[in-house]
Structures are given as C-alpha cells and as structure tokens.
C-alpha atoms as a PDB file:
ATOM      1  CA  UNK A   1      87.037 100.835  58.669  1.00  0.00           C
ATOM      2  CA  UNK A   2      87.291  97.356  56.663  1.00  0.00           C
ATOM      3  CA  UNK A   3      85.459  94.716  57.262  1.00  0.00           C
ATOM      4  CA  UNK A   4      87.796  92.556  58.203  1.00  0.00           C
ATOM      5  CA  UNK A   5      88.309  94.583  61.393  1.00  0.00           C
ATOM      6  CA  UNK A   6      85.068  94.172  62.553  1.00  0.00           C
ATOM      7  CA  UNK A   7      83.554  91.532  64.914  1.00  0.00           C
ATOM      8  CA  UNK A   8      80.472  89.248  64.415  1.00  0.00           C
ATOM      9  CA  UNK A   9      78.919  92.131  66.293  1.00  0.00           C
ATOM     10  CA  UNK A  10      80.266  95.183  64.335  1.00  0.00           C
ATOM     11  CA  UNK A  11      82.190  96.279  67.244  1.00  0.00           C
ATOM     12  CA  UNK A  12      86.276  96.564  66.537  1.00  0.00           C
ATOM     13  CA  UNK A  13      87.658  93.362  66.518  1.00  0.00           C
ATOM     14  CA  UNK A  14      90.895  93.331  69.190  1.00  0.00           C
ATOM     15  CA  UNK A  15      94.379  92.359  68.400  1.00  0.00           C
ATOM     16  CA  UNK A  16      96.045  89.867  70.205  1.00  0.00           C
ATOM     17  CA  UNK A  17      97.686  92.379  72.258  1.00  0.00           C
ATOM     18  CA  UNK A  18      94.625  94.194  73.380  1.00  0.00           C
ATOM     19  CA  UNK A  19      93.068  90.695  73.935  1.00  0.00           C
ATOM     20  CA  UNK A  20      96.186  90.001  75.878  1.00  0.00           C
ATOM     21  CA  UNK A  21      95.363  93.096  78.204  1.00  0.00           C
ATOM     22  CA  UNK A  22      91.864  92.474  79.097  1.00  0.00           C
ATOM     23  CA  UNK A  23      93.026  89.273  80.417  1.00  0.00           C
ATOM     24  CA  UNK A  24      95.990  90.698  82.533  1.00  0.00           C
ATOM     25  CA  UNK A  25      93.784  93.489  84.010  1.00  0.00           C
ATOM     26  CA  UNK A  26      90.776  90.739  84.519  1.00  0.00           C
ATOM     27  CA  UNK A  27      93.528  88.204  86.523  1.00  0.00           C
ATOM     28  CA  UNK A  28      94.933  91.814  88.625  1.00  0.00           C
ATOM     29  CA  UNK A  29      91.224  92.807  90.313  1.00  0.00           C
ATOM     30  CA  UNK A  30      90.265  89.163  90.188  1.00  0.00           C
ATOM     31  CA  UNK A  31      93.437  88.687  92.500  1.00  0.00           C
ATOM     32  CA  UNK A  32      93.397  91.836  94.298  1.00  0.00           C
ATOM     33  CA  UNK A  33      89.627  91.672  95.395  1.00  0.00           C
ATOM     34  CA  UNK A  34      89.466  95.206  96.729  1.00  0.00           C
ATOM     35  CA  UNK A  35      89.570  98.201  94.102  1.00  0.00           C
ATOM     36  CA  UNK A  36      92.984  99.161  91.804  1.00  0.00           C
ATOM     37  CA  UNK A  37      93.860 102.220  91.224  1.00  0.00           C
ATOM     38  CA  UNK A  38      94.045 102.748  87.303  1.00  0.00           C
ATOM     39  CA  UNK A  39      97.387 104.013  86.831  1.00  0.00           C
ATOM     40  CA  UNK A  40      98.383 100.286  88.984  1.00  0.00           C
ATOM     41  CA  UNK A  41      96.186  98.383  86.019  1.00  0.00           C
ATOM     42  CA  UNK A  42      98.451 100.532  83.556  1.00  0.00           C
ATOM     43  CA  UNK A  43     101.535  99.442  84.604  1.00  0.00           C
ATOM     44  CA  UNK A  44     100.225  96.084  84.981  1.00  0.00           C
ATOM     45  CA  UNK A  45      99.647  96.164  81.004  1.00  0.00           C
ATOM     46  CA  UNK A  46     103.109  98.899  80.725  1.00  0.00           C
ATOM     47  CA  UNK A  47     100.776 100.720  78.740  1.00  0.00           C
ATOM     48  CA  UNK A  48      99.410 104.380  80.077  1.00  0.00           C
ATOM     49  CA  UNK A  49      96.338 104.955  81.768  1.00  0.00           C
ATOM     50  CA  UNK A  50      94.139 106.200  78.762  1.00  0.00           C
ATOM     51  CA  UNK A  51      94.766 103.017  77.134  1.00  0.00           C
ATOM     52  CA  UNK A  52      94.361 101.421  80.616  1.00  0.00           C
ATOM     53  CA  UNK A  53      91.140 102.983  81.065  1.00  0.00           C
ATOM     54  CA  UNK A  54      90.087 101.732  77.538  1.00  0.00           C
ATOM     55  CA  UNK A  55      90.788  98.228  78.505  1.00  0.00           C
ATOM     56  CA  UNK A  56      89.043  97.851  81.546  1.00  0.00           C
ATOM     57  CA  UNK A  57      86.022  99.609  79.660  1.00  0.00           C
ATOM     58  CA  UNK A  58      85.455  97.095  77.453  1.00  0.00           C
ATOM     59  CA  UNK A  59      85.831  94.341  80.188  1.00  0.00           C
ATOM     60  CA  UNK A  60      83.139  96.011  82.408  1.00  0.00           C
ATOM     61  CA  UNK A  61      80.760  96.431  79.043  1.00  0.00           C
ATOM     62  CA  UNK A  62      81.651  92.678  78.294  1.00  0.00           C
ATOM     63  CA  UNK A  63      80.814  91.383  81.666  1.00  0.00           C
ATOM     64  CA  UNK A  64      77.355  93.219  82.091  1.00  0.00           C
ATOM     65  CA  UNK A  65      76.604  92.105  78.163  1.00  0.00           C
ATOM     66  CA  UNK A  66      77.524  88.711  79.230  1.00  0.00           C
ATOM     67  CA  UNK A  67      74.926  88.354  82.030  1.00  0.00           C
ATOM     68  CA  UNK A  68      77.736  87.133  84.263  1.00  0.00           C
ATOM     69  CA  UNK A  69      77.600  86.710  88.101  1.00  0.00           C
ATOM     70  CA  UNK A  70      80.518  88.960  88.653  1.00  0.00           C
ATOM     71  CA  UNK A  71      81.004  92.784  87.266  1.00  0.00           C
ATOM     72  CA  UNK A  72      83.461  95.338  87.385  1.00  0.00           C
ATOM     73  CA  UNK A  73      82.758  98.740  89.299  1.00  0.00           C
ATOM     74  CA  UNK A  74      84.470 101.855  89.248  1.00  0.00           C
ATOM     75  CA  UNK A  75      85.084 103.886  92.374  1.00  0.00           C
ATOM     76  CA  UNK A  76      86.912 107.218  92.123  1.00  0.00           C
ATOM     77  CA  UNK A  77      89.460 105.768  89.253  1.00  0.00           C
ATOM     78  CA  UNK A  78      89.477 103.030  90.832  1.00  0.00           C
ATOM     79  CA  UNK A  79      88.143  99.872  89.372  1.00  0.00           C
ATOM     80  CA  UNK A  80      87.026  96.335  91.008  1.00  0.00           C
ATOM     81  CA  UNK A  81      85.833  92.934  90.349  1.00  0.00           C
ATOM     82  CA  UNK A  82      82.701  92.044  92.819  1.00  0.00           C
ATOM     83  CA  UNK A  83      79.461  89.848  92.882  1.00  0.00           C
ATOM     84  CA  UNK A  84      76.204  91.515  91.713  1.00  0.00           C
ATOM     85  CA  UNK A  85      73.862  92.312  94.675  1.00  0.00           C
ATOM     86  CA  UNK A  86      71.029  90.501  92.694  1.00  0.00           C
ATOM     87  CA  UNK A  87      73.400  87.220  93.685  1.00  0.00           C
ATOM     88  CA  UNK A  88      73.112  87.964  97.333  1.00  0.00           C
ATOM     89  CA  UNK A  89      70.532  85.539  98.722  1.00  0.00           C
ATOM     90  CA  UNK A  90      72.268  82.981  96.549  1.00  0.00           C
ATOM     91  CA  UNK A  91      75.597  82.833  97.847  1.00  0.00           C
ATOM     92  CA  UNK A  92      74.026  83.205 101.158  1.00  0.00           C
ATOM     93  CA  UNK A  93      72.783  79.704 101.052  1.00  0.00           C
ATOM     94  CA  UNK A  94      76.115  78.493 100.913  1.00  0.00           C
ATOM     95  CA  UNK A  95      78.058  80.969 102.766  1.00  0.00           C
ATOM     96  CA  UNK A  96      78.255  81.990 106.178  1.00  0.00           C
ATOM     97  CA  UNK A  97      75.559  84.322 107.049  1.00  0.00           C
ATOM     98  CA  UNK A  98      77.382  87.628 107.226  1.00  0.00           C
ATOM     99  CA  UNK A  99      76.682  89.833 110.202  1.00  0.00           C
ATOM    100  CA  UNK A 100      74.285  92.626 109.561  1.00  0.00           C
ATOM    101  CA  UNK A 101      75.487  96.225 110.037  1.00  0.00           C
ATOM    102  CA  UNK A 102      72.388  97.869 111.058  1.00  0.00           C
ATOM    103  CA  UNK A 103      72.152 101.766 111.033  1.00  0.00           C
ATOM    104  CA  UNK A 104      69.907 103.540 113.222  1.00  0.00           C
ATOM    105  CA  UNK A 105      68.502 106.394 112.210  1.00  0.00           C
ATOM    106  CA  UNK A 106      71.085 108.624 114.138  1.00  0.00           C
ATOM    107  CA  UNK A 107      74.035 106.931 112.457  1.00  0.00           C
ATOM    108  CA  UNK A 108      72.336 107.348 108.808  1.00  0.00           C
ATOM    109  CA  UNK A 109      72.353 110.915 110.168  1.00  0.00           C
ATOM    110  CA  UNK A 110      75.328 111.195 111.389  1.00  0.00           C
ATOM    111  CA  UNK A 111      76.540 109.821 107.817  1.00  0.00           C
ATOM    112  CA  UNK A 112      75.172 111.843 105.698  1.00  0.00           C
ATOM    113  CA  UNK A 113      76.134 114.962 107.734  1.00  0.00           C
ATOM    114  CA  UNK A 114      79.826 113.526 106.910  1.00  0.00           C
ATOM    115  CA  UNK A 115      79.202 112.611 103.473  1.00  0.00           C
ATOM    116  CA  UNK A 116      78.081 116.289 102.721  1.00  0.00           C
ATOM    117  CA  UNK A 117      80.556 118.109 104.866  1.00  0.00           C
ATOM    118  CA  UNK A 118      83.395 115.935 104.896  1.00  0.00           C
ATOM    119  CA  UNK A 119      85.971 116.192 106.080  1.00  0.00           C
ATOM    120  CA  UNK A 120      84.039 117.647 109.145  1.00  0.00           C
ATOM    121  CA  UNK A 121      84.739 117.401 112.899  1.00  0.00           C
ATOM    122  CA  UNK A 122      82.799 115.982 115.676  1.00  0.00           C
ATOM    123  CA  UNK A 123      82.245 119.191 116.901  1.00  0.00           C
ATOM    124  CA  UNK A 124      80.904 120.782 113.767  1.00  0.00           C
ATOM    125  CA  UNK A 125      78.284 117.240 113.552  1.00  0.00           C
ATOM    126  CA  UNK A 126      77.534 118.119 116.980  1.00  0.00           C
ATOM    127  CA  UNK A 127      76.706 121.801 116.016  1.00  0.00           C
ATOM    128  CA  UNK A 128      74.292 120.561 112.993  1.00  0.00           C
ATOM    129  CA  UNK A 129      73.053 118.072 115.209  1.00  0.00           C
ATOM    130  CA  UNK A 130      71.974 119.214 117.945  1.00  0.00           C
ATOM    131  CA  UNK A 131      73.857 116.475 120.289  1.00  0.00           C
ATOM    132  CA  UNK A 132      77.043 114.400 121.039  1.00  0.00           C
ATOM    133  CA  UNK A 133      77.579 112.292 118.270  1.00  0.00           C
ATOM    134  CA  UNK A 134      80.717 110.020 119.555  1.00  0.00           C
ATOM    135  CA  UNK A 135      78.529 106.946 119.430  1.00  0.00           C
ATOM    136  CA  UNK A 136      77.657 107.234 116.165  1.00  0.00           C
ATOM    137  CA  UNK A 137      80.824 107.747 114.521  1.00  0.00           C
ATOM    138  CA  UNK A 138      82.384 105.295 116.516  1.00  0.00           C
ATOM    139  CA  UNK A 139      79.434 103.082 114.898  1.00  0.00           C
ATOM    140  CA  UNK A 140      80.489 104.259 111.652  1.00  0.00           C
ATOM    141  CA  UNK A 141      84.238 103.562 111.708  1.00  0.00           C
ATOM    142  CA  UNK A 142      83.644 100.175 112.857  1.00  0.00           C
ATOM    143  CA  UNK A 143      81.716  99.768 110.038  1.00  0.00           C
ATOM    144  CA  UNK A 144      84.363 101.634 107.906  1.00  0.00           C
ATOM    145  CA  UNK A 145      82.217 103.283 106.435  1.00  0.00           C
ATOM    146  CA  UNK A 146      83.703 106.732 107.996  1.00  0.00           C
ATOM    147  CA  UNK A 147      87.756 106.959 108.876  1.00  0.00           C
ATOM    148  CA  UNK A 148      89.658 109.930 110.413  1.00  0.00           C
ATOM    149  CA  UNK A 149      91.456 111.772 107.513  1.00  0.00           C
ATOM    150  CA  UNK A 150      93.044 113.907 109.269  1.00  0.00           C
ATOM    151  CA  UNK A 151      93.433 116.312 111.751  1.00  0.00           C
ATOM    152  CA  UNK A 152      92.536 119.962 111.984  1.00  0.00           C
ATOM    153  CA  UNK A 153      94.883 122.763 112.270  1.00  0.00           C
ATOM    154  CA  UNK A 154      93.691 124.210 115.442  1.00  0.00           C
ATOM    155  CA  UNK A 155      93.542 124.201 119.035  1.00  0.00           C
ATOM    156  CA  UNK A 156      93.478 120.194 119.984  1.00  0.00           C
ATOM    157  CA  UNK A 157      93.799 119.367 116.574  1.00  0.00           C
ATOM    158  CA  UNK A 158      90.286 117.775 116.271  1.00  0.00           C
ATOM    159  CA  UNK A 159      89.724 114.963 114.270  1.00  0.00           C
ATOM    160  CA  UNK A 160      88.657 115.426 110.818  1.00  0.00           C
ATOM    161  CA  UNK A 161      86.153 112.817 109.030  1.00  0.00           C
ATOM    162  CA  UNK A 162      86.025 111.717 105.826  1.00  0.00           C
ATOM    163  CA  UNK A 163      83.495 108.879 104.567  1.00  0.00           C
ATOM    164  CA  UNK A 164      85.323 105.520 102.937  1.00  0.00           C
ATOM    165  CA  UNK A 165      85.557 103.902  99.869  1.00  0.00           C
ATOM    166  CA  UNK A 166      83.442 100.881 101.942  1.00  0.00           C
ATOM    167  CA  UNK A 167      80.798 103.660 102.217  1.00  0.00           C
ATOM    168  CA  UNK A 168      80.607 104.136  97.812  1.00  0.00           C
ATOM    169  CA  UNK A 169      80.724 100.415  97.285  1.00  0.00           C
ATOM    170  CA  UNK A 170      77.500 100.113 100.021  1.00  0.00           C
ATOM    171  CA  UNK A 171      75.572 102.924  98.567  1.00  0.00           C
ATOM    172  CA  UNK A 172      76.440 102.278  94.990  1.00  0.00           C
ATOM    173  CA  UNK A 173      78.263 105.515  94.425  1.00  0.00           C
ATOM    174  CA  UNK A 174      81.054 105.998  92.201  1.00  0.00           C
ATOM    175  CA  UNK A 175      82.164 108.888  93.833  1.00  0.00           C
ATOM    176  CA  UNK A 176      81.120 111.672  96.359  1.00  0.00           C
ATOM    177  CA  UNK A 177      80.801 113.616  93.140  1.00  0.00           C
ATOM    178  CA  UNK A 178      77.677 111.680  92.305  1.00  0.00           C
ATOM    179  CA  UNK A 179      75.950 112.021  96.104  1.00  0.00           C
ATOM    180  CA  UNK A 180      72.439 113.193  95.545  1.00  0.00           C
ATOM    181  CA  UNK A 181      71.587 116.818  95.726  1.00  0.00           C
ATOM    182  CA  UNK A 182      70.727 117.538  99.660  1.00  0.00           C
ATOM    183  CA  UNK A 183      66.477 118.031  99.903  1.00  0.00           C
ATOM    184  CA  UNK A 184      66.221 121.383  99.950  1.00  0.00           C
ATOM    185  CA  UNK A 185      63.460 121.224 102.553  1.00  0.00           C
ATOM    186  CA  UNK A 186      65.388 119.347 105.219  1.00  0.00           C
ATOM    187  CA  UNK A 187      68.101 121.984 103.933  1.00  0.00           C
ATOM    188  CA  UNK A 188      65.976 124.871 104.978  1.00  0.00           C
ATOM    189  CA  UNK A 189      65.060 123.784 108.019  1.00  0.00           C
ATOM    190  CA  UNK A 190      68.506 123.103 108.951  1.00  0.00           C
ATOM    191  CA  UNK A 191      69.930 126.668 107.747  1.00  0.00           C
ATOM    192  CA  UNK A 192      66.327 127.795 110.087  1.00  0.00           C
ATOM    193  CA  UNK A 193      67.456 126.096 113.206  1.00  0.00           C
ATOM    194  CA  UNK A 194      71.221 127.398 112.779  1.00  0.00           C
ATOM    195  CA  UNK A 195      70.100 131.011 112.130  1.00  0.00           C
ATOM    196  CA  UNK A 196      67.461 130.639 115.307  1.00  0.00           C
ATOM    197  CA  UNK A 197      70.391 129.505 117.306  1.00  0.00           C
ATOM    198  CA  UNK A 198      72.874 132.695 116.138  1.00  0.00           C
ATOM    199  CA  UNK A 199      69.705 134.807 116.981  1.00  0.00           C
ATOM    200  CA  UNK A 200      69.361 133.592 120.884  1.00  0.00           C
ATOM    201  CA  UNK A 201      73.147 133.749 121.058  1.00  0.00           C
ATOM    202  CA  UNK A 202      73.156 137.216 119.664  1.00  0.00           C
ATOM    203  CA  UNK A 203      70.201 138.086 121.844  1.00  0.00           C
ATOM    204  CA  UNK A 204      72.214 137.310 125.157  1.00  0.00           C
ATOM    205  CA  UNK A 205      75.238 139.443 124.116  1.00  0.00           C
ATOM    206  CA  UNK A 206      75.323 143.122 124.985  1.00  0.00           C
ATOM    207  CA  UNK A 207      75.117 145.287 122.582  1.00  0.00           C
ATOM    208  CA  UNK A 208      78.340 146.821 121.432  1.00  0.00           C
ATOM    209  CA  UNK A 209      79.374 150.009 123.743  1.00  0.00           C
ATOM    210  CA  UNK A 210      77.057 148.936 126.641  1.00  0.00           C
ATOM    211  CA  UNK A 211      77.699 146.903 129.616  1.00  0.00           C
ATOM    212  CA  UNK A 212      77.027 146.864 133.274  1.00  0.00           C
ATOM    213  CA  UNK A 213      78.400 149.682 135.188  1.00  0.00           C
ATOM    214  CA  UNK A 214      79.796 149.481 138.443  1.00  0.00           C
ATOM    215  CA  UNK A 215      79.365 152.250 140.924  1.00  0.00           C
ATOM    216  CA  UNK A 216      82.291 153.195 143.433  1.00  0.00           C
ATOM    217  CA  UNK A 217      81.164 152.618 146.692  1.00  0.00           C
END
C-alpha cells in the first residue's frame, strides 16, 4: 500500500466518500436514539450491508479511541449511539433522577429462567419454579425487559416469552448468543428437583396392567 494512502496513524486513510458515510450513519443513530438495524444504515449510505457494517466499525473504534462521552453498541446487527455508563452519576446531576427498576430476587429469577428458555411459557417457569410466577413477569414486561412473542400452538394458546432488546442493552449483552454458560451446580440441582418430582409422580401411578378391582356384589 503507498504511503500516500496512509494516515498520520498508519491506518487507511478514507476517501471522501467513505468519510461521507461515517457521517450519514453517525447523524441516522444519533437521530434515531434506539438501535438500527444494519441493512436500514445500508440503505441510508445505498451501499450494502458489508460495506455498511465496515462503516459503522470504524465509527465505534473511533469513538472509544476518542475517549468520547457517547459510543456506539451493537445489539443483534443492530447498532446504536448511547452514553457510557461511566457518565451516569454525571448526567444525573443535571437530569431528572430516573426511577429505579428494582429486581427482587424472584424477578432476576424469573429472568433468567426466560433468558435461557425463551421463548418459554408461564406454565413451563412455573414448572422450573416451583410457584406462580404472574407477578414477576408482569414486573418484567413493565420493565420491558421481557415481551410476549408469541403464542403457543396448543390448547389455550399460552403465551410465549421472549426477553427484549431493553434486557441486552441493561445487561451489556450483544446478543442471547453471548449469555453466560448456566452454573452447572445450580444446573444440577435443578435437573435433581425435576427428576425427584417425575419420581413421586411416577410413584403415585399404578403400575401398567394393575388397577383396583371391583367385585360384583
């Protein structure tokens, strides 16, 4: 590569063009404020999403090299211009004090039964559970952090839920790809009280070809 195409810093130096298209995707998410999907920041360019994808690359790398206050995060090709938590406190002080979403230890539960499952029915949180759950996910869809998906093809067509893209951008997950691996302890344990349950349901069936007989009077 000559030297002539390099920047001060020996990365590529950009046309005009390309500078052109860091500045139209950086006005889009600036604008938009929640996350676009890439293929909407290729058309904004009319280029196609690999190119698209290269763009908004380097504008991420050149706002975290830059030390700004804002970045650029990417959830599930999707891509969005936010503050950086470490700003929090700061805009705080001259901000309205947001309300605090506080979850209980049954809703982080409840969550993370959904976030592994999903998309799961109340019923089948209930099952791993232990209890009703209605509360709780009621909690959690206010907080969008969980939203019905869909419904399931069965009798009453239960509910199914999936967890939000609210719930990536408060964890700091790109995608449910990236959730951590489940602890295999509490894993056990779980797969222990399921298989106790099946046990002391299988131990109050009859066994197959008995049953009570009835004598004629």
């Amino acid at each position: 590569m000559d030297k002539e195409t390099l920047g001060t810093d020996g990365s590529k130096k950009l046309t005009k063009e390309e500078k052109n298209w860091e500045a139209v995707i950086e006005a889009v998410l600036f604008t938009m404020g929640n996350s676009v999907e890439l293929r909407r920041l290729a058309a904004a360019i009319e280029q196609d999403e690999e190119t698209a994808k290269e763009v908004v690359l380097r504008l991420m790398k050149r706002y975290d090299t830059g030390k700004r206050g804002m970045q650029i995060i990417e959830l599930e090709n999707s891509y969005q211009m936010c503050t950086r938590s470490e700003y929090y406190e700061n805009l705080i002080r001259v901000a309205v004090t947001p309300k605090k979403q506080v979850l209980t230890e049954v809703a982080l539960e409840t969550l993370s039964i959904i976030a592994y499952k999903q998309p799961v029915t109340k019923v089948e949180i209930e099952k791993i559970r232990g209890v009703k759950s209605d509360h709780a996910v009621n909690k959690l869809v206010e907080y969008n952090l969980v939203y019905e998906v869909g419904r399931m093809d069965a009798p009453g067509r239960p509910a199914l839920f999936a967890t939000t893209e609210e719930f990536l951008r408060r964890f700091g997950i790109g995608s449910t790809q990236n959730l951590p691996v489940a602890d295999p302890v509490v894993t056990a344990e779980i797969r222990m009280e399921v298989e106790e349950e099946l046990s002391e349901i299988s131990d109050l069936m009859p066994e197959e070809g008995t049953g009570a007989v009835i004598s004629e009077p």
